[in-house]
Protein backbone atom coordinates (compact mmCIF):
# COMPACT_ATOMS: atom_id res chain seq x y z
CA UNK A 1 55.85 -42.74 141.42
CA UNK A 2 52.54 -40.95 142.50
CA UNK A 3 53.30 -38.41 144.90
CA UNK A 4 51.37 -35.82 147.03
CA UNK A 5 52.95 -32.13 147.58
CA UNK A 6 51.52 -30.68 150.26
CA UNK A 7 51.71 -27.32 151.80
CA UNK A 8 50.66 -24.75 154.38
CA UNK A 9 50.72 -21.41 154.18
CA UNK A 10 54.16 -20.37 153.12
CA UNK A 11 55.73 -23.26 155.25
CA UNK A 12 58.25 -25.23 152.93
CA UNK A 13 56.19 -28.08 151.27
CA UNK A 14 55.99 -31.64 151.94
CA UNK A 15 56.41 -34.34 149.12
CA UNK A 16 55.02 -37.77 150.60
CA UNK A 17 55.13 -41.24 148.39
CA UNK A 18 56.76 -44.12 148.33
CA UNK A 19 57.28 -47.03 145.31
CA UNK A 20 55.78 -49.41 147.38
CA UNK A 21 52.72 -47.35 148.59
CA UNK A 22 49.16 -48.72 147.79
CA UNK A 23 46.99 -45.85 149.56
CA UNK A 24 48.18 -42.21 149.88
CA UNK A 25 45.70 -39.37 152.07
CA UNK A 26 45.92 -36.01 152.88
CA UNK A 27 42.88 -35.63 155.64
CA UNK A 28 42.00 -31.93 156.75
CA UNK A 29 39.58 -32.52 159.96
CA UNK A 30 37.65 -30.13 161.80
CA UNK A 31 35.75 -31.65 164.40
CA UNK A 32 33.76 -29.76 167.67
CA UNK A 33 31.30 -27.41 167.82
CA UNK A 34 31.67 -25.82 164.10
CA UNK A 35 28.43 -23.88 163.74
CA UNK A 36 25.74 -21.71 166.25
CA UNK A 37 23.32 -24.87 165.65
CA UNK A 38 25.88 -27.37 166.55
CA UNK A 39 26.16 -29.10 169.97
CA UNK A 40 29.10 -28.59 171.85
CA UNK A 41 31.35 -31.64 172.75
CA UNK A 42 32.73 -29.57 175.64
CA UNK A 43 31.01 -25.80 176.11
CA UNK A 44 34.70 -23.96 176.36
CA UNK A 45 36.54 -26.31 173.98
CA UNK A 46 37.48 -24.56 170.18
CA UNK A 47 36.71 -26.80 167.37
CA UNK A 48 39.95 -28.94 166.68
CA UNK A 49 41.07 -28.40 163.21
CA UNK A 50 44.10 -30.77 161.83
CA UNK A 51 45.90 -31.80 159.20
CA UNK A 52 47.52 -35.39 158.47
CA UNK A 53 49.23 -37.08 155.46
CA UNK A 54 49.97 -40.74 155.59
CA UNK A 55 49.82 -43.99 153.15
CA UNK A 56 49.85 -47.41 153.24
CA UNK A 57 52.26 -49.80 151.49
CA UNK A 58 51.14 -52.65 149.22
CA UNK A 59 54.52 -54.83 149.15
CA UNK A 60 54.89 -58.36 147.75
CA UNK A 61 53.18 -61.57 149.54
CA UNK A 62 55.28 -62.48 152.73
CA UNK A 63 56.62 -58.50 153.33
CA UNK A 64 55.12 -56.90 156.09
CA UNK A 65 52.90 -53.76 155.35
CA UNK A 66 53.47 -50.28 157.18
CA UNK A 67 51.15 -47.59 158.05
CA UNK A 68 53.47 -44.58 157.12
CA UNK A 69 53.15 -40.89 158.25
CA UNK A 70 54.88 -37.82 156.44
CA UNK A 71 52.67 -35.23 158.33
CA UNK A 72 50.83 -36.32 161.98
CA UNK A 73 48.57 -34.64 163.76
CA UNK A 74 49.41 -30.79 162.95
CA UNK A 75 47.48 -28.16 164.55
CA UNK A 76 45.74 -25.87 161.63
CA UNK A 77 43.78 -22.36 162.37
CA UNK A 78 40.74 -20.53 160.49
CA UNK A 79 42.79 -19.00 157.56
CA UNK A 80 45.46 -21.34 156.81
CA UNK A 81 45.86 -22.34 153.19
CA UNK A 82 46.54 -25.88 152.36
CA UNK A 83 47.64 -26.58 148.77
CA UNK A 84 47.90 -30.49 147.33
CA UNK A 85 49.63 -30.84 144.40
CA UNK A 86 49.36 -34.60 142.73
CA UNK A 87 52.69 -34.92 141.19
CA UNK A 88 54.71 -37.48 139.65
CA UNK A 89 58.66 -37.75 141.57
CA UNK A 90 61.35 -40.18 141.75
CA UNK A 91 61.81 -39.64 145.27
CA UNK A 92 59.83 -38.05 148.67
CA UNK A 93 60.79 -36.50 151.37
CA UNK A 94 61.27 -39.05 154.35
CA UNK A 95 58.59 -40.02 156.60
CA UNK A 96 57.56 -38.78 160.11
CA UNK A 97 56.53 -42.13 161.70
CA UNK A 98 55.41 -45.63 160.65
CA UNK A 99 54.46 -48.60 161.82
CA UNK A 100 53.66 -52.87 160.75
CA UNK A 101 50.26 -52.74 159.17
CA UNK A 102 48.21 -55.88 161.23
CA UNK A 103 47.90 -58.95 158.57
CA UNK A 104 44.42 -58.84 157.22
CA UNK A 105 42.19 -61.85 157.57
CA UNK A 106 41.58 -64.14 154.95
CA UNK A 107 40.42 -67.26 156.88
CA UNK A 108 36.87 -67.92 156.86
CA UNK A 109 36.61 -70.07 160.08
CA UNK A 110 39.10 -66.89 161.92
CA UNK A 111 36.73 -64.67 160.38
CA UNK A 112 33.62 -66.46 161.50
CA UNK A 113 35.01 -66.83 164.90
CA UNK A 114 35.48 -63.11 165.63
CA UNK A 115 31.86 -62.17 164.52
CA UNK A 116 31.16 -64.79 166.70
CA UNK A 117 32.78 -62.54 169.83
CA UNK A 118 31.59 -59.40 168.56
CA UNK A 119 27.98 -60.77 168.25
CA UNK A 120 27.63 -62.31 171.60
CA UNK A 121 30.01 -59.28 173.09
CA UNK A 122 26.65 -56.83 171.87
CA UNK A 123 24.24 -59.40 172.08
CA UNK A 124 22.46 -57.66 174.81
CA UNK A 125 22.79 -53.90 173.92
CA UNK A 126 20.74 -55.16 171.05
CA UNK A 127 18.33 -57.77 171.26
CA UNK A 128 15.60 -57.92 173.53
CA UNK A 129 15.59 -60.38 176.70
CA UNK A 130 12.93 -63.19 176.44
């Protein structure tokens, strides 16, 4: 199987798959006030810089999906090193977290019916009275 081998600094690494997985992510995010030009979300608040690593699991019609997570929302400073190695394995580390992936939609009139809501839910932010 694919897997991802992730690691910071010298900190042991991480190997995160799964046979069943159908997406795989590591996401490094830095989000706040990150340059002189930027606006600040909060004037004293440090940028928040994190890393995650989690997948999603494509199993066969009638199995329920899961949202897995091998690495949550860990706190990273200016400096650290993250190194992703994309690896093949017979087996990963175990995961952090995970939870049932919601079905996905495939009715048309169920689909319909919830643009319907959202449409008339923002009608007015959007479209002019008259």
């Amino acid at each position: 199987m694919l897997v991802l081998r992730v690691q910071v600094n010298e900190e042991p690494p991480v190997v995160c798959g799964a046979d069943d997985l159908g997406v795989l992510n590591v996401i490094v995010t830095a989000a706040g006030k990150l340059g002189e030009a930027a606006r600040p979300g909060r004037p004293d608040e440090p940028p928040d810089i994190h890393l995650s690593v989690a997948g999603l699991t494509s199993r066969a019609v009638g199995v329920t999906d899961e949202h897995l997570r091998w690495v949550g929302h860990r706190e990273l400073r200016i400096g650290d090193r993250i190194v992703v190695q994309v690896l093949e394995a017979a087996t990963a580390d175990p995961v952090e977290s995970g939870h049932a992936a919601k079905e996905r939609e495939d009715d048309e009139l169920a689909y319909f019916n919830h643009c319907k809501r959202a449409y008339l839910e923002l009608r007015s932010k959007y479209e002019p009275e008259g």
